[in-house]
C-alpha atoms as a PDB file:
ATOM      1  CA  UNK A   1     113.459 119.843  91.746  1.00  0.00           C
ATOM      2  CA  UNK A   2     110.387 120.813  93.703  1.00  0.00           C
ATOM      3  CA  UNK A   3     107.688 121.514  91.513  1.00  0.00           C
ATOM      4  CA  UNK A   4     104.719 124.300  92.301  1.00  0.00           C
ATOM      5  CA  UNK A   5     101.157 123.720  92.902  1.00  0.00           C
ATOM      6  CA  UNK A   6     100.305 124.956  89.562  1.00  0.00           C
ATOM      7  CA  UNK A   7     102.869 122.471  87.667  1.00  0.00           C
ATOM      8  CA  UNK A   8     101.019 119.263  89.742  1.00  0.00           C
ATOM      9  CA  UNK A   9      97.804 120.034  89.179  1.00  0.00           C
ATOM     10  CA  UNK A  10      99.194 120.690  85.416  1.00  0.00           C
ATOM     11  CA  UNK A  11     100.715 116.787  85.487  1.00  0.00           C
ATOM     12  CA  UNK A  12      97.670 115.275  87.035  1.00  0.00           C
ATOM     13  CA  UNK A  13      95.255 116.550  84.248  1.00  0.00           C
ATOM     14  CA  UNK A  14      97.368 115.776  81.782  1.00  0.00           C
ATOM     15  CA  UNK A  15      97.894 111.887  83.353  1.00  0.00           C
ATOM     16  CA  UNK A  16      93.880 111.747  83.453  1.00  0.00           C
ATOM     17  CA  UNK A  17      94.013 108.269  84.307  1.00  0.00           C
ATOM     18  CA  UNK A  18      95.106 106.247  87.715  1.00  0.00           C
ATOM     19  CA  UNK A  19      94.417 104.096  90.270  1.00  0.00           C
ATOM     20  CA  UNK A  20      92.827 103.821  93.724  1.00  0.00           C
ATOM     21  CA  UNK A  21      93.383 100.963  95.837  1.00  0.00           C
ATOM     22  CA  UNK A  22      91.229 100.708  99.113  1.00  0.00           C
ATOM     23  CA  UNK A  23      93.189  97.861 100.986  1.00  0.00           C
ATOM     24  CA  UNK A  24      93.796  97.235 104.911  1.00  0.00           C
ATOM     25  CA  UNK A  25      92.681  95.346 107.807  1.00  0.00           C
ATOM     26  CA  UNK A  26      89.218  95.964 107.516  1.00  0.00           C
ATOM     27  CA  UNK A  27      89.178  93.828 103.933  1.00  0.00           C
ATOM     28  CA  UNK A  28      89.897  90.820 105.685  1.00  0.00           C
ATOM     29  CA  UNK A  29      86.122  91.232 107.494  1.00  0.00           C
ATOM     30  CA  UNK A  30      84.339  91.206 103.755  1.00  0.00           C
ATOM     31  CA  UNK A  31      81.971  94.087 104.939  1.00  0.00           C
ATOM     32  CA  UNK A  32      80.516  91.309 107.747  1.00  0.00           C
ATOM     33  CA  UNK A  33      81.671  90.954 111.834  1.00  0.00           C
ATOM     34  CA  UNK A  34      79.899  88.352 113.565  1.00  0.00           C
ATOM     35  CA  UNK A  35      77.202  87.586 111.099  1.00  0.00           C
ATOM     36  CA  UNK A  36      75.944  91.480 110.693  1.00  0.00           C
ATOM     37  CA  UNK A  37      76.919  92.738 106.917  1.00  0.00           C
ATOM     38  CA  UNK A  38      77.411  96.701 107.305  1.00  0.00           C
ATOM     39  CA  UNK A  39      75.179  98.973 105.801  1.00  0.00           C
ATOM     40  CA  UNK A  40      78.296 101.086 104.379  1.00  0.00           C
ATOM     41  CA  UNK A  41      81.795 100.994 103.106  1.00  0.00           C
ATOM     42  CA  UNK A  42      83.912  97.472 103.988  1.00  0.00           C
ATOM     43  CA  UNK A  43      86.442  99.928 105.002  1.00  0.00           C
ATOM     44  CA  UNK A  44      84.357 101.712 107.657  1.00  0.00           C
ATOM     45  CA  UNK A  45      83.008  98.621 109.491  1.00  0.00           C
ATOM     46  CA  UNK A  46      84.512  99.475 112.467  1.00  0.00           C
ATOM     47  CA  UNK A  47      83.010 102.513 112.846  1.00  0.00           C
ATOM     48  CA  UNK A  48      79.415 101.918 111.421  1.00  0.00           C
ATOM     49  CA  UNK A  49      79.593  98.537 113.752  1.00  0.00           C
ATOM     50  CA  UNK A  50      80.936  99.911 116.704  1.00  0.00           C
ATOM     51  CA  UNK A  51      83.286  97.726 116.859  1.00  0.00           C
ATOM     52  CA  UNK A  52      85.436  98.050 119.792  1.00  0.00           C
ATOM     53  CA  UNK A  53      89.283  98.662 119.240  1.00  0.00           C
ATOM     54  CA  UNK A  54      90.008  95.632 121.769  1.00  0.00           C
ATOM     55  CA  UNK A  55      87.975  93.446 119.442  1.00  0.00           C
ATOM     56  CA  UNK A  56      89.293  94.432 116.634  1.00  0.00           C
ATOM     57  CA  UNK A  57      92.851  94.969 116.785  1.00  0.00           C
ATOM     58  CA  UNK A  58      93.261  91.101 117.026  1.00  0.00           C
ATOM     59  CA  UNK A  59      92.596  91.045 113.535  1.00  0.00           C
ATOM     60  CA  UNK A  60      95.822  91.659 112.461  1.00  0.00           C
ATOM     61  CA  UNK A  61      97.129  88.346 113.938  1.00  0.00           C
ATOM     62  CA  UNK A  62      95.550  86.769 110.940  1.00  0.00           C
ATOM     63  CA  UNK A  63      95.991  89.048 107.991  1.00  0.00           C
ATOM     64  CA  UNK A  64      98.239  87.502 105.989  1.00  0.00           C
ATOM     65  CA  UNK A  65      98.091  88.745 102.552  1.00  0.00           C
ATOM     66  CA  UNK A  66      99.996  85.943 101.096  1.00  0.00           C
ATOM     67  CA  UNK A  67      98.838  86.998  97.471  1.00  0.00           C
ATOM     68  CA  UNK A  68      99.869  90.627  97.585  1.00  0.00           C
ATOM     69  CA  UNK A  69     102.103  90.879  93.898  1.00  0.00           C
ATOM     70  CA  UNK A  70     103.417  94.566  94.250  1.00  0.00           C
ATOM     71  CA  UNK A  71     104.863  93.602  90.356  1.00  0.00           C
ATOM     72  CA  UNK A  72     101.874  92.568  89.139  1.00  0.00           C
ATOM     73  CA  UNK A  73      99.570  95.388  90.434  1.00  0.00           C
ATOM     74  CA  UNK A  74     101.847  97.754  89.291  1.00  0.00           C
ATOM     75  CA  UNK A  75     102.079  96.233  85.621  1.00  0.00           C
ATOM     76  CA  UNK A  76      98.172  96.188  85.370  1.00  0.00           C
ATOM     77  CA  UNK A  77      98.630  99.499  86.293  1.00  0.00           C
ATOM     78  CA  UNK A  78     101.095 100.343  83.508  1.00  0.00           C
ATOM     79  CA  UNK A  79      99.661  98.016  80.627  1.00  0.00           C
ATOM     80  CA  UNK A  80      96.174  99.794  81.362  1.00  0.00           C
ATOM     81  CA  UNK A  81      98.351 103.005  80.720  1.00  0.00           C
ATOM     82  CA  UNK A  82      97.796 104.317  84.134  1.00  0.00           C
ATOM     83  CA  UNK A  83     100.220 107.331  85.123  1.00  0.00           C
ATOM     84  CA  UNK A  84      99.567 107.029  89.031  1.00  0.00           C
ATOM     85  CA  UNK A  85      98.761 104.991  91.748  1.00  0.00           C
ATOM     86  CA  UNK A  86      97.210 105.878  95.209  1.00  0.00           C
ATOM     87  CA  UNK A  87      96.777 103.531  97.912  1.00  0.00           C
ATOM     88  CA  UNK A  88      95.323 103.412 101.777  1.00  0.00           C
ATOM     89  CA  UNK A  89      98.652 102.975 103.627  1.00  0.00           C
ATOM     90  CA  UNK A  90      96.674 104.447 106.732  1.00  0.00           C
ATOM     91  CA  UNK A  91      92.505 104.274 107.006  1.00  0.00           C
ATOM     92  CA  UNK A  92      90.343 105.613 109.703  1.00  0.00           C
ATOM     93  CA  UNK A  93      90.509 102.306 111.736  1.00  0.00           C
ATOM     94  CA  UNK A  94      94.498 103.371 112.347  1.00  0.00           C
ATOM     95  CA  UNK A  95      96.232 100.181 111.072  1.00  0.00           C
ATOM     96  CA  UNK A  96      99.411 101.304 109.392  1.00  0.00           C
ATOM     97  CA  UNK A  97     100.003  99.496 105.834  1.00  0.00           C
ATOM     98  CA  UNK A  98     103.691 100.060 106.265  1.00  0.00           C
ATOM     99  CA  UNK A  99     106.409  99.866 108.798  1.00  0.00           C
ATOM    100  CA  UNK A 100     106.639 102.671 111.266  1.00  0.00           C
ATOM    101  CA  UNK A 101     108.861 102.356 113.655  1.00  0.00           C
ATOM    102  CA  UNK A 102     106.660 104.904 115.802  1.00  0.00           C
ATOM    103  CA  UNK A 103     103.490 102.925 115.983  1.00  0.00           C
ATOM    104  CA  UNK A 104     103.457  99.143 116.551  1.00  0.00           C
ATOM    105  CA  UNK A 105      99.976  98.564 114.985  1.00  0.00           C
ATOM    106  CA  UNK A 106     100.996  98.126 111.648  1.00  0.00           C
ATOM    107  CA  UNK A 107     101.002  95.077 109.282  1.00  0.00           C
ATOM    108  CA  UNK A 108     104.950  94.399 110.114  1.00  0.00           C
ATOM    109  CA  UNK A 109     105.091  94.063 113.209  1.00  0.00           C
ATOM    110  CA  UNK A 110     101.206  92.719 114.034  1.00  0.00           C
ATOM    111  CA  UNK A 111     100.758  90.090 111.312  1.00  0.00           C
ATOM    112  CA  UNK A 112     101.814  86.991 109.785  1.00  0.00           C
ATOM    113  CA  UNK A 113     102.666  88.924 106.326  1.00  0.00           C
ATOM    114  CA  UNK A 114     106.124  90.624 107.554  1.00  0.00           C
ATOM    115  CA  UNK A 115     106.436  92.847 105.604  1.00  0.00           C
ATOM    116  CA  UNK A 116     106.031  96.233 104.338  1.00  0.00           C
ATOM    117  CA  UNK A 117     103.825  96.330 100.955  1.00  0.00           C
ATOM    118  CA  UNK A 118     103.821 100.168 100.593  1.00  0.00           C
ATOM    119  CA  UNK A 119     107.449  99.883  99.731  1.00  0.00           C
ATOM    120  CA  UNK A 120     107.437  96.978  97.644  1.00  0.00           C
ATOM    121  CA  UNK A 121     104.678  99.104  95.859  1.00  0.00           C
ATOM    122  CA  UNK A 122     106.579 101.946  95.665  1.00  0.00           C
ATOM    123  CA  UNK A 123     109.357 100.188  94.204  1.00  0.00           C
ATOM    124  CA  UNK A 124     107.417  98.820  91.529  1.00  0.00           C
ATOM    125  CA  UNK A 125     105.835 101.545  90.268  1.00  0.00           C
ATOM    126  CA  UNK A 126     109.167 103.495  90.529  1.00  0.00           C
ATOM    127  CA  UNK A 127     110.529 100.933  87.857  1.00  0.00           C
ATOM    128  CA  UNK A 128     107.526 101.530  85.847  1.00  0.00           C
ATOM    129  CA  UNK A 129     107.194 105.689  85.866  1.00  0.00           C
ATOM    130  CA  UNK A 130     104.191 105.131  87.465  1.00  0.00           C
ATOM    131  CA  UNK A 131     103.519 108.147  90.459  1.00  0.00           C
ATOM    132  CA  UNK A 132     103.140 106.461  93.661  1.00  0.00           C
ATOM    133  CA  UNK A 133     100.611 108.144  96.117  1.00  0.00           C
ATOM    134  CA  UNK A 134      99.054 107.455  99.611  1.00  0.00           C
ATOM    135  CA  UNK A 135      96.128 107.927 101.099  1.00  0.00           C
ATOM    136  CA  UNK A 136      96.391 108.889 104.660  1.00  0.00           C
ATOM    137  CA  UNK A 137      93.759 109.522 107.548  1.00  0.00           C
ATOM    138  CA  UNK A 138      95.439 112.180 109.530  1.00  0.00           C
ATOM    139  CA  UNK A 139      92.079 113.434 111.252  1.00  0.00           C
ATOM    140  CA  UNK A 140      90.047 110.118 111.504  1.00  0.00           C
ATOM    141  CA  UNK A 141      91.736 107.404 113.647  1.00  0.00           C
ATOM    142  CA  UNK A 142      89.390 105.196 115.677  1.00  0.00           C
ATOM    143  CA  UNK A 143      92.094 103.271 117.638  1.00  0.00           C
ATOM    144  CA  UNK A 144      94.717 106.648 118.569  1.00  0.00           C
ATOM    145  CA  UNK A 145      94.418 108.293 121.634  1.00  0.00           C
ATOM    146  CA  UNK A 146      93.689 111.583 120.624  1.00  0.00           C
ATOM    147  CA  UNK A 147      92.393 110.636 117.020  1.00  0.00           C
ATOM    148  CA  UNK A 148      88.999 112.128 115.597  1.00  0.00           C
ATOM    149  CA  UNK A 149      85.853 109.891 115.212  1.00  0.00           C
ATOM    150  CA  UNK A 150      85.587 108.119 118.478  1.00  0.00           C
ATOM    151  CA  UNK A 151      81.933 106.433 118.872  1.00  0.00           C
ATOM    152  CA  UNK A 152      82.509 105.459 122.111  1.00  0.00           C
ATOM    153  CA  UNK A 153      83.566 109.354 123.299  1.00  0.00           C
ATOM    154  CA  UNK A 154      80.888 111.312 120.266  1.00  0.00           C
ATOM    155  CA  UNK A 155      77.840 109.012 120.802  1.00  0.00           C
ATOM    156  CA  UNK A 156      76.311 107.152 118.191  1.00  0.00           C
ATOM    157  CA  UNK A 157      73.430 107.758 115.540  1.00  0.00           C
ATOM    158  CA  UNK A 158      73.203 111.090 113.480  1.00  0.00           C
ATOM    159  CA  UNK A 159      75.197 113.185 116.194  1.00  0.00           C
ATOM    160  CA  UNK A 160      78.683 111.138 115.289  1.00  0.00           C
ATOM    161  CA  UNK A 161      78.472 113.361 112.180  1.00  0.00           C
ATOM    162  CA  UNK A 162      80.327 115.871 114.266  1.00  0.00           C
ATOM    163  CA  UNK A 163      83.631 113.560 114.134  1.00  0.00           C
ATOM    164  CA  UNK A 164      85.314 116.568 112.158  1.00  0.00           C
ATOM    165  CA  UNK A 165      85.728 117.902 115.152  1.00  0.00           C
ATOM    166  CA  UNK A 166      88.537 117.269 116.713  1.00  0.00           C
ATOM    167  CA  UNK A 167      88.836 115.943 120.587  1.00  0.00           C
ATOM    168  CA  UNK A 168      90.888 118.252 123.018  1.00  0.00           C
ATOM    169  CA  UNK A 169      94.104 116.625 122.446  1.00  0.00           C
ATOM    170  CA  UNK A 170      94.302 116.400 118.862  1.00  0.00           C
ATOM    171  CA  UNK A 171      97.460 118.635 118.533  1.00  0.00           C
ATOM    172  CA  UNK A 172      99.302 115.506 120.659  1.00  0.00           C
ATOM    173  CA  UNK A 173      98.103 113.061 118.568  1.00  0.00           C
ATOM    174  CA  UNK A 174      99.187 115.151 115.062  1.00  0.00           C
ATOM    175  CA  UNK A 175     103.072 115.430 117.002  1.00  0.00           C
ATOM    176  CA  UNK A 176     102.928 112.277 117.946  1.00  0.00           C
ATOM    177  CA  UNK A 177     101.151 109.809 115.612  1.00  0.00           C
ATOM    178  CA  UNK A 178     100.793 111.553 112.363  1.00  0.00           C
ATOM    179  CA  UNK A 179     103.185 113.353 112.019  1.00  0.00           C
ATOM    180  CA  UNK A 180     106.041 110.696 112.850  1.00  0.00           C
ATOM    181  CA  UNK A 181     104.270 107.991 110.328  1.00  0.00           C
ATOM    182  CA  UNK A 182     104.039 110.278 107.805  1.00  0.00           C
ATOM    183  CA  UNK A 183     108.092 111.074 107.944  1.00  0.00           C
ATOM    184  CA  UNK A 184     108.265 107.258 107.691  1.00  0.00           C
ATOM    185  CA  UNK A 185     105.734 106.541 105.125  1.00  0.00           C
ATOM    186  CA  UNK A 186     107.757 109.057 102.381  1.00  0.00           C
ATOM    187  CA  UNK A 187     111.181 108.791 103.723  1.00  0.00           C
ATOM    188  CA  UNK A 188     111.020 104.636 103.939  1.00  0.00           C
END
């Protein structure tokens, strides 16, 4: 049963209480790429950096979250009486968190790990009643073709505040980057 906008926002004040896990690639830099810390976010190091995607995408050959317990996050959540969990499956720097068959940069088919930790997630949390939720940068995506937030295309400084704007073809990359990982993200 589908339920209407008013009945979820009706559950979600009533849960009050969740989680929000920022995780991806970018964690394994600890806010710092080659000896400069960022002066923002860990997660937007690429962009606030300029890091370019050819120098970064090789980071994926060594994430290896070896410690990743999808159990045990969930059951922290659930003992802390959480209701819902969200998580960065996709951030702005494009790396997919989960398998998708329609884009190759993701964590099972670029890294060491193997394996698909949205779904092991999602499992867990299903056992425990817990909502599962992803966050997903559909706009934002500095390493798609097409993707909002480009440095290298927008210019740097104050002006790259403009990166809501989307580049010319943005409707090819929604067809053919979002929307096929999203299918996969909520049908996997």
């Amino acid at each position: 049963m589908r339920l209407t906008a008013e009945e979820r926002l009706k559950w979600w004040h009533e849960a009050r209480f969740g989680m929000f896990i920022h995780w991806g690639l970018y964690a394994s830099l600890a806010g710092e790429w080659k000896g400069q810390k960022t002066p923002g976010l860990g997660e937007w190091i690429m962009r606030d950096l300029e890091i370019p995607v050819d120098e970064y995408e090789p980071l994926a050959k060594s994430f290896n979250p070896v410690k990743f317990d999808a159990e045990a996050w969930a059951e922290v959540a659930k003992q802390a009486g959480m209701k819902y969990l969200v998580i960065t499956a996709k951030h702005h720097d494009g790396f997919c968190m989960f398998d998708s068959p329609s884009n190759p940069y993701n964590i099972v088919n670029q890294t060491p790990f193997k394996r698909d930790p949205m779904k092991a997630l999602a499992e867990a949390c299903r056992k425990r009643d817990i909502k599962m939720c992803f966050y997903y940068s559909q706009a934002l995506d500095w390493h798609a073709e097409g993707g909002a937030g480009h440095w290298d295309e927008i210019g740097s400084g104050e002006e790259w505040l403009s990166y809501a704007r989307p580049p010319e073809d943005f409707q090819a990359y929604l067809d053919n980057v979002v929307k096929p990982n999203l299918r996969e993200l909520l049908t996997n």
